[in-house]
N, C-alpha and C. Protein backbone atom coordinates (compact mmCIF):
# COMPACT_ATOMS: atom_id res chain seq x y z
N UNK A 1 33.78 38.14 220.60
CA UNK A 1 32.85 37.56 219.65
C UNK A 1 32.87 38.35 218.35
N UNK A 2 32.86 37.80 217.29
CA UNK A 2 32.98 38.15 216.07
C UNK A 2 31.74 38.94 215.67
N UNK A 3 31.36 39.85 215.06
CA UNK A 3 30.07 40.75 214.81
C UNK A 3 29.55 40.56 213.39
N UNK A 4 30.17 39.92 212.71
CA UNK A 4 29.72 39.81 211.03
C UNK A 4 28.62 38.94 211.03
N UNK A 5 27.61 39.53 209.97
CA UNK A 5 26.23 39.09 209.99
C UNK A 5 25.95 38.38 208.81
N UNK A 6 25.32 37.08 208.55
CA UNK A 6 24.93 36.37 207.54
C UNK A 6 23.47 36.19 207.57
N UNK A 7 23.26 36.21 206.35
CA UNK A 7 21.71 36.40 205.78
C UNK A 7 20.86 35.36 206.23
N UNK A 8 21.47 34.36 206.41
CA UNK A 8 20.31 32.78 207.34
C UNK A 8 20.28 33.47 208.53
N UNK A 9 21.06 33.65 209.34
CA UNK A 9 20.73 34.39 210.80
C UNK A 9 19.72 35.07 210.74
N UNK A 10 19.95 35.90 209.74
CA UNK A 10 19.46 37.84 209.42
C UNK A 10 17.58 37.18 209.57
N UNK A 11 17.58 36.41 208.67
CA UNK A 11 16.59 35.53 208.43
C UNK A 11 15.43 34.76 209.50
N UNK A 12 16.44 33.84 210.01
CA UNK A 12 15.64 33.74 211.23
C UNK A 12 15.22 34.84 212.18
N UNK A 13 16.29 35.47 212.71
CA UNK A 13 15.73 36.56 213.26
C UNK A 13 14.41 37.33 213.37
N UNK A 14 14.01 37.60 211.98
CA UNK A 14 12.99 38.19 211.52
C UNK A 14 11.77 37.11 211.75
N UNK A 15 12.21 36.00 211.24
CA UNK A 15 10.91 34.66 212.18
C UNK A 15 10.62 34.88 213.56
N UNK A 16 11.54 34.93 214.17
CA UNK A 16 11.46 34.63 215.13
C UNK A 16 10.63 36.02 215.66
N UNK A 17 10.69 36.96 215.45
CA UNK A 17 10.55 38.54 215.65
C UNK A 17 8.99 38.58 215.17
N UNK A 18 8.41 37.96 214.03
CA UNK A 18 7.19 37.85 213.84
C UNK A 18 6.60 37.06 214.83
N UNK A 19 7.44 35.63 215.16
CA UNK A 19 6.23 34.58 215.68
C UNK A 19 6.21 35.25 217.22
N UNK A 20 7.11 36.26 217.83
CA UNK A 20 7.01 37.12 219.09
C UNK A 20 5.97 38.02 218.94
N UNK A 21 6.22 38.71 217.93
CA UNK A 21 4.79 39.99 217.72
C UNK A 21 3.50 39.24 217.70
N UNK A 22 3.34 38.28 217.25
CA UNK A 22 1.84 37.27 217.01
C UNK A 22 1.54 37.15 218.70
N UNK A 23 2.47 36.02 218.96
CA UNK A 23 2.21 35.62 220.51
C UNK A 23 2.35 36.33 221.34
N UNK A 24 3.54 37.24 221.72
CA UNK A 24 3.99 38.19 222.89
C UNK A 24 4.48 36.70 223.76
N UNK A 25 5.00 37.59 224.90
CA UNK A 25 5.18 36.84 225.91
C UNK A 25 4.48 36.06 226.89
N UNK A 26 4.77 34.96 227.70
CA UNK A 26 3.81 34.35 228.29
C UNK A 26 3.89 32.99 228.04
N UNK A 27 3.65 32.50 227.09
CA UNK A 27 3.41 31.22 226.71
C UNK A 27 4.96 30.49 227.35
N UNK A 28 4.89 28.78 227.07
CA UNK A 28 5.79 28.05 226.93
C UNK A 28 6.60 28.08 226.02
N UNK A 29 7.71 27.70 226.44
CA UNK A 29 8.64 27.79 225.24
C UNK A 29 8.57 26.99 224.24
N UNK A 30 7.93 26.05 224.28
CA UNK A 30 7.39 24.45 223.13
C UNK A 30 6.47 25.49 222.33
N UNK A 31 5.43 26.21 222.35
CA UNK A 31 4.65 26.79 221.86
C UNK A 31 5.45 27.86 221.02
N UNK A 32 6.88 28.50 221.52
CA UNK A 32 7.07 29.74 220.54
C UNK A 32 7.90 28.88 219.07
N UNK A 33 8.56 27.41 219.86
CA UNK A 33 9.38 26.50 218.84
C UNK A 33 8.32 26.18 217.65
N UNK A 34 7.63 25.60 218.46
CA UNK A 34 6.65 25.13 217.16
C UNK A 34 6.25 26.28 216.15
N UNK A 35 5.85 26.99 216.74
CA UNK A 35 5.50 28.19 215.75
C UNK A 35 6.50 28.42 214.58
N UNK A 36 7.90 28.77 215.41
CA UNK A 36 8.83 29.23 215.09
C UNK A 36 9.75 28.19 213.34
N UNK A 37 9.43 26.62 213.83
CA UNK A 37 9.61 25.56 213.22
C UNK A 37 8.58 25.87 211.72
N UNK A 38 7.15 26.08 212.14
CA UNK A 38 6.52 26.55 210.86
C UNK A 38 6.67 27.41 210.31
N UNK A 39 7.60 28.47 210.81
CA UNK A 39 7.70 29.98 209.81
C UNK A 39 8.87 29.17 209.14
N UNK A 40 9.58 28.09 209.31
CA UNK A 40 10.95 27.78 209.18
C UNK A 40 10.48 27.14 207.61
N UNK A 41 9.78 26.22 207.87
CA UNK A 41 9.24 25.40 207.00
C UNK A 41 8.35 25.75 205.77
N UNK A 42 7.63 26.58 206.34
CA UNK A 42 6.73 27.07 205.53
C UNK A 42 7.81 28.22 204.20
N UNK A 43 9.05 28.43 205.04
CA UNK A 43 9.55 29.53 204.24
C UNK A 43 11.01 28.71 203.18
N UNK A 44 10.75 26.91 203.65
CA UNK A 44 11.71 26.18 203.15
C UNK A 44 13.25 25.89 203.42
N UNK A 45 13.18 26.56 204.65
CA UNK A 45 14.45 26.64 205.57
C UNK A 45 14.51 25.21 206.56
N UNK A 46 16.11 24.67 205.82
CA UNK A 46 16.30 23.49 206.06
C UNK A 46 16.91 23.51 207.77
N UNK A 47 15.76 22.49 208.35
CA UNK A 47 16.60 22.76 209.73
C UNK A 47 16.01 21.32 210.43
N UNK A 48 16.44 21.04 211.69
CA UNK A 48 16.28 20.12 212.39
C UNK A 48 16.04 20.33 213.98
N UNK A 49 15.00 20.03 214.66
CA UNK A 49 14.02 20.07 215.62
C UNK A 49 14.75 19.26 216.90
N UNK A 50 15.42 19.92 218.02
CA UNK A 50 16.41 18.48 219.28
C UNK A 50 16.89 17.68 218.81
N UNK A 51 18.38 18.67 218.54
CA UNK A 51 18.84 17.53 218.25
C UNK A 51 19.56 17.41 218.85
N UNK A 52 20.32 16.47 219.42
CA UNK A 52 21.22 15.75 220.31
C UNK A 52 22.85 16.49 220.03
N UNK A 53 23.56 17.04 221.09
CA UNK A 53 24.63 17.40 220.82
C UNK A 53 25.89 16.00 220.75
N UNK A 54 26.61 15.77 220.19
CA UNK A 54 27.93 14.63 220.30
C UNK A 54 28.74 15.21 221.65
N UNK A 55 28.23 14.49 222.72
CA UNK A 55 28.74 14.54 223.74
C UNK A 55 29.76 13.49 223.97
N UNK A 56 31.09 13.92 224.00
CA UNK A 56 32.05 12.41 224.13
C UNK A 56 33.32 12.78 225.16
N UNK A 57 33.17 11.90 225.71
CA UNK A 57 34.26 12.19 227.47
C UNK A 57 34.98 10.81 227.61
N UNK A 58 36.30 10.71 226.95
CA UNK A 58 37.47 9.62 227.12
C UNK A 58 37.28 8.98 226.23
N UNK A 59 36.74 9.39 224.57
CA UNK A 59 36.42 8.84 223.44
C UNK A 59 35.31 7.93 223.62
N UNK A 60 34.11 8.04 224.47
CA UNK A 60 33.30 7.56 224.35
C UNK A 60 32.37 8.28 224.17
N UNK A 61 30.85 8.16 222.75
CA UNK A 61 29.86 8.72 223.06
C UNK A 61 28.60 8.96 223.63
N UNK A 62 28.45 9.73 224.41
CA UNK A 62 27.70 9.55 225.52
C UNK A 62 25.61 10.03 225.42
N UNK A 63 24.76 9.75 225.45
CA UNK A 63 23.70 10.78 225.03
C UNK A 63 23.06 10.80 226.79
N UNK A 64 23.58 12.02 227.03
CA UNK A 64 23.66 12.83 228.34
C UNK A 64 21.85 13.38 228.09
N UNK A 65 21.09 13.22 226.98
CA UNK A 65 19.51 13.79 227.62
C UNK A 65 19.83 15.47 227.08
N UNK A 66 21.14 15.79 226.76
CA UNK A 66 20.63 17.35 226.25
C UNK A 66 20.21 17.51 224.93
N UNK A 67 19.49 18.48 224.35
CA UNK A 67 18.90 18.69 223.00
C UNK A 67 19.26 20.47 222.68
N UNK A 68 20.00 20.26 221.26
CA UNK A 68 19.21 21.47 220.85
C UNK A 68 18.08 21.83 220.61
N UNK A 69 17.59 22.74 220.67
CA UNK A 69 16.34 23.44 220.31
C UNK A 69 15.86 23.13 218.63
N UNK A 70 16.85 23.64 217.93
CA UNK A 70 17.25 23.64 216.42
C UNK A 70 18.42 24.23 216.11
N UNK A 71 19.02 23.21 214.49
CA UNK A 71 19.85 23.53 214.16
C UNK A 71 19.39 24.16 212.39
N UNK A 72 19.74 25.35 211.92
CA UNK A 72 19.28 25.49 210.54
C UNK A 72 20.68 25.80 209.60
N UNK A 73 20.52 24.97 208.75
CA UNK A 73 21.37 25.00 207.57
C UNK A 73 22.90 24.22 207.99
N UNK A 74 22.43 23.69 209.24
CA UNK A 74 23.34 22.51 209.44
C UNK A 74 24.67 23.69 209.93
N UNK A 75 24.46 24.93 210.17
CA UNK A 75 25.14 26.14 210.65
C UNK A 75 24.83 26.68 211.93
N UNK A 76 23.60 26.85 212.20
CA UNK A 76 22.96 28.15 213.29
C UNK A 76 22.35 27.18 214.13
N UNK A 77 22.84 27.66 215.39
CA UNK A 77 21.87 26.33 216.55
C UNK A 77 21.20 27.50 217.21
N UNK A 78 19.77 27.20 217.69
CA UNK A 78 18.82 27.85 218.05
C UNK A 78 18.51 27.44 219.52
N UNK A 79 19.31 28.68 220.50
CA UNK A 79 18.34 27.80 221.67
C UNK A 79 17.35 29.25 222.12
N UNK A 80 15.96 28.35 222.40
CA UNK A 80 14.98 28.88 222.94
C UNK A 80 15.02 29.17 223.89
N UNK A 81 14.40 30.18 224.76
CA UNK A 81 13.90 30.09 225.86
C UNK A 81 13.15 31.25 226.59
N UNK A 82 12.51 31.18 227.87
CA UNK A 82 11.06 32.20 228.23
C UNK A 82 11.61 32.51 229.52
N UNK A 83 12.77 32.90 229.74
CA UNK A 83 13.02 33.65 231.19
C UNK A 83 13.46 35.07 231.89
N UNK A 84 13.26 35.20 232.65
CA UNK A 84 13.25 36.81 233.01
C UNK A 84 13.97 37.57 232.02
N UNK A 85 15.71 37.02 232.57
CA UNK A 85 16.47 37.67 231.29
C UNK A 85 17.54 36.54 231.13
N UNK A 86 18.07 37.24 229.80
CA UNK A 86 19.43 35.99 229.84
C UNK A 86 20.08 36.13 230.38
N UNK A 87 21.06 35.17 231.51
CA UNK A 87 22.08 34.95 232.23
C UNK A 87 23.29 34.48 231.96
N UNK A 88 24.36 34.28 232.32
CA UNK A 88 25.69 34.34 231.89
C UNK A 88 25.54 32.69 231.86
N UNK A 89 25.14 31.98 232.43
CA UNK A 89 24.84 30.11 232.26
C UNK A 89 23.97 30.37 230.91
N UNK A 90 23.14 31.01 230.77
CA UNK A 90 22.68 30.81 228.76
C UNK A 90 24.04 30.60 228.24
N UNK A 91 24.47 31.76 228.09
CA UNK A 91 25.57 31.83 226.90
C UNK A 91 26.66 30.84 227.37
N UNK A 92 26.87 30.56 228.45
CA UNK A 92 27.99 29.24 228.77
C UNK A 92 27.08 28.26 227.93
N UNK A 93 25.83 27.58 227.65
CA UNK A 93 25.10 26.62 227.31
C UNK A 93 25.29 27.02 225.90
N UNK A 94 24.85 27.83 225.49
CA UNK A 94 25.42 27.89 224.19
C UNK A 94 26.00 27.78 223.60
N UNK A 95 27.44 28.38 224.20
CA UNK A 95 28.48 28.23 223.66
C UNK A 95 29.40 26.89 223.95
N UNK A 96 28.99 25.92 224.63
CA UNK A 96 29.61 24.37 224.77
C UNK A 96 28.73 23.61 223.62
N UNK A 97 27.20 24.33 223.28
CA UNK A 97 26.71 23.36 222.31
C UNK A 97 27.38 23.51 220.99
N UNK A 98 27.74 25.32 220.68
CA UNK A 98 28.51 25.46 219.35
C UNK A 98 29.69 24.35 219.55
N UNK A 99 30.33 24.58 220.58
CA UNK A 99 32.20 23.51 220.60
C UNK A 99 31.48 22.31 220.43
N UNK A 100 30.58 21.59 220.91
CA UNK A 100 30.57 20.19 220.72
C UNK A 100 29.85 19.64 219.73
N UNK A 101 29.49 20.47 219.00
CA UNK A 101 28.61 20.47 217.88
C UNK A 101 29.27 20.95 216.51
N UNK A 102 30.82 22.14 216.93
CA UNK A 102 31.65 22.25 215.89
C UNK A 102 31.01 23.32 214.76
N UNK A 103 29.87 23.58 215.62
CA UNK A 103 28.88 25.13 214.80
C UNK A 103 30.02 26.23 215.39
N UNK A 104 29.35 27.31 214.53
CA UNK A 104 30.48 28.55 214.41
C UNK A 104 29.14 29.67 215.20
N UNK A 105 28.15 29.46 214.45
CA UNK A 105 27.18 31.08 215.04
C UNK A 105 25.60 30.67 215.45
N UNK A 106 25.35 31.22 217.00
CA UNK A 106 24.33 30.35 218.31
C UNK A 106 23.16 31.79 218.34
N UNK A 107 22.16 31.09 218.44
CA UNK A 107 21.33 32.41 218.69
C UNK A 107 20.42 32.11 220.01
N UNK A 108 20.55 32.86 220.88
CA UNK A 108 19.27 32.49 222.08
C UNK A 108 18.49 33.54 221.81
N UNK A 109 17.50 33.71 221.79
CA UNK A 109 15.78 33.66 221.57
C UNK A 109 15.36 33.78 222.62
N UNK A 110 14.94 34.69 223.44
CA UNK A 110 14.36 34.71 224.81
C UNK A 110 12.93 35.30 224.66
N UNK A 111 12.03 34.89 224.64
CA UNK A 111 10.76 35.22 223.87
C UNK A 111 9.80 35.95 225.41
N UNK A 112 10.43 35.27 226.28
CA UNK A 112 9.77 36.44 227.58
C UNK A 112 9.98 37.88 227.45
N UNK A 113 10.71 38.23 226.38
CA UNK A 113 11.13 39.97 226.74
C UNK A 113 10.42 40.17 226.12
N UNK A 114 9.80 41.76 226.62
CA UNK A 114 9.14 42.53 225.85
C UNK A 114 9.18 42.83 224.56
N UNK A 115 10.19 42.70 223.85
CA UNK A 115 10.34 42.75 222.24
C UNK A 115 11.84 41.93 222.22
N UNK A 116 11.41 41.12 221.24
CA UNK A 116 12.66 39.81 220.70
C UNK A 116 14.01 40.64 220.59
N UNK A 117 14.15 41.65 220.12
CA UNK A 117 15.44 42.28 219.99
C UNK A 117 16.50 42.32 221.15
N UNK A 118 15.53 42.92 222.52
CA UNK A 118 15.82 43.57 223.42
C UNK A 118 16.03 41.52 224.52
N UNK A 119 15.29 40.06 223.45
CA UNK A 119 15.51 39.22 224.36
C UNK A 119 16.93 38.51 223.40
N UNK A 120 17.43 38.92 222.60
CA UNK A 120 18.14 38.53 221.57
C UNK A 120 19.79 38.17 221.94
N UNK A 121 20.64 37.07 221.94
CA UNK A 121 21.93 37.29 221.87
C UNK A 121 22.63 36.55 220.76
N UNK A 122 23.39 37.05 220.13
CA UNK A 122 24.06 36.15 218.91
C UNK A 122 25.28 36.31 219.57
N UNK A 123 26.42 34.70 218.91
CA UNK A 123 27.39 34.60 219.32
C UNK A 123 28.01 33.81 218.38
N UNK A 124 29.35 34.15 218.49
CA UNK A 124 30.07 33.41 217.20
C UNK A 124 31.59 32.62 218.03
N UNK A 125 31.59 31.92 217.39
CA UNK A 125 32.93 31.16 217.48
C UNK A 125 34.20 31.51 216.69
C-alpha cells in the first residue's frame, strides 16, 4: 500500500477524530455517520451519503443492496464502523469497493476503539 498523504484525507481524519472525542465509543454506527456527514457539510466538503457501488458480473449491472458509507470529493470512500477491532474481511470490503468503484484511497473509521487513531486504517490502490 502506498503511504503518501493528501490533505482531503488529512482532513477528514481530523472530523472524524473530533466527532469520536465528542461521542466516544458505544453508540451505533448511523449516529457517528451522521455526525460525521455534518462536520462534512458544515465545513463544505463535497461528499455523498450510500452510495451504491457499480456492481457488474457478465456486463450486467447489478444493485446487490451494498452501500458505501460515503464518498468525499468523488475520491475517498468512507467505510464506517463500531467493532471490536478491524479484521482482515474490513479491508477485503474495502478494498473491492475502491476496484469497483475505480477510487484510489479507502478509509475505515472504527469508532469502537478507544481513540480513532488507534481504530484507523487507510489504504491506497
Amino acid at each position: 500500500m502506498n503511504d503518501d498523504r493528501d490533505p482531503t484525507t488529512e482532513r477528514v481524519i481530523g472530523f472524524a477524530i473530533d466527532v469520536h472525542r465528542a461521542l466516544g465509543p458505544g453508540l451505533l454506527e448511523s449516529a457517528y455517520e451522521e455526525c460525521l456527514c455534518h462536520e462534512l457539510e458544515t465545513a463544505g466538503v463535497r461528499f455523498r451519503r450510500q452510495v451504491p457501488p457499480p456492481v457488474v458480473y457478465k456486463s450486467v449491472r447489478l444493485g446487490c443492496g451494498y452501500r458505501l458509507d460515503a464518498v468525499i470529493e468523488d475520491a475517498l470512500v468512507l467505510e464506517l464502523t463500531t467493532v471490536e477491532r478491524i479484521l482482515p474481511i474490513h479491508e477485503a470490503q474495502l478494498l473491492t469497493y475502491l476496484r469497483l468503484g475505480r477510487y484510489r484511497t479507502g478509509l475505515i473509521l472504527n469508532f469502537h476503539a478507544p481513540t480513532l487513531r488507534s481504530g484507523l486504517k487507510r489504504m491506497v490502490l
